[in-house]
Protein backbone atom coordinates (compact mmCIF):
# COMPACT_ATOMS: atom_id res chain seq x y z
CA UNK A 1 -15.02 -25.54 -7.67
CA UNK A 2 -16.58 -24.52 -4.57
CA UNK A 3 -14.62 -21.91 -1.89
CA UNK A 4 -13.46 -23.01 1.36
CA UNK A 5 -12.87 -20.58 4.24
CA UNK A 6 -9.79 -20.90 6.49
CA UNK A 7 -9.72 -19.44 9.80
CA UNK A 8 -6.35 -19.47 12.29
CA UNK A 9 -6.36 -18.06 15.64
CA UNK A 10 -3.73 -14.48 15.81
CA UNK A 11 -3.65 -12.84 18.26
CA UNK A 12 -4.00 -8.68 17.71
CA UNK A 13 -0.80 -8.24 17.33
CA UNK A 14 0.19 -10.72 14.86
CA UNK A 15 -2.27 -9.45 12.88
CA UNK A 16 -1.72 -5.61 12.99
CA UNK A 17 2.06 -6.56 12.22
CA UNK A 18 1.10 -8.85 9.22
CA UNK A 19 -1.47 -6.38 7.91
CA UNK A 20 1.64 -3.65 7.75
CA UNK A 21 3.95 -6.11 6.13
CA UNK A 22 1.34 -7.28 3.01
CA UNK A 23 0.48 -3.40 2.62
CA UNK A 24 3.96 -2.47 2.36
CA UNK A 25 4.24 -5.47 -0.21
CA UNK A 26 1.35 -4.28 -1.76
CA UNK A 27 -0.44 -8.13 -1.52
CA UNK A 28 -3.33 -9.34 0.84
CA UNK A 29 -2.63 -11.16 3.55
CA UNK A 30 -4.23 -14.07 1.53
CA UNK A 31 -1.75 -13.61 -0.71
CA UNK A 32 0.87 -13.66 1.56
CA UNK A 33 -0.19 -16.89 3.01
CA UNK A 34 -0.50 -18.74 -0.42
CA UNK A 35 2.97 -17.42 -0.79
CA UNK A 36 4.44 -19.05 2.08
CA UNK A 37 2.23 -22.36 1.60
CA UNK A 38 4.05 -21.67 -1.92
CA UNK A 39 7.57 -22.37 -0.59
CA UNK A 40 6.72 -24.74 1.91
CA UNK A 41 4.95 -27.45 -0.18
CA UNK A 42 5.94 -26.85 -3.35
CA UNK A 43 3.75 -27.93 -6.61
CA UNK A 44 0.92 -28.13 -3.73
CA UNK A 45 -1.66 -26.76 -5.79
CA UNK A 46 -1.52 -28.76 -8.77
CA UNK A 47 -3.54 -31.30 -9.33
């Protein structure tokens, strides 16, 4: 299967604040984001 990229628009701040919160979590912000996705739209990943 062949990897997409995603890119959002943050500003600095957002993402500063989010890079603190995944490295106090100990996750990538990649991570983090498939997390939320996670909860949102449950099963979203399966095929």
């Amino acid at each position: 299967m062949e990897n997409k990229k995603l890119t959002i628009q943050i500003t600095e701040e957002e993402h500063k604040r989010l890079k603190t919160l995944c490295a106090e979590k100990g996750i990538s912000i990649k991570e983090a984001i498939l997390k939320a996705l996670d909860n949102m739209f449950v099963n979203w990943r399966k095929k």
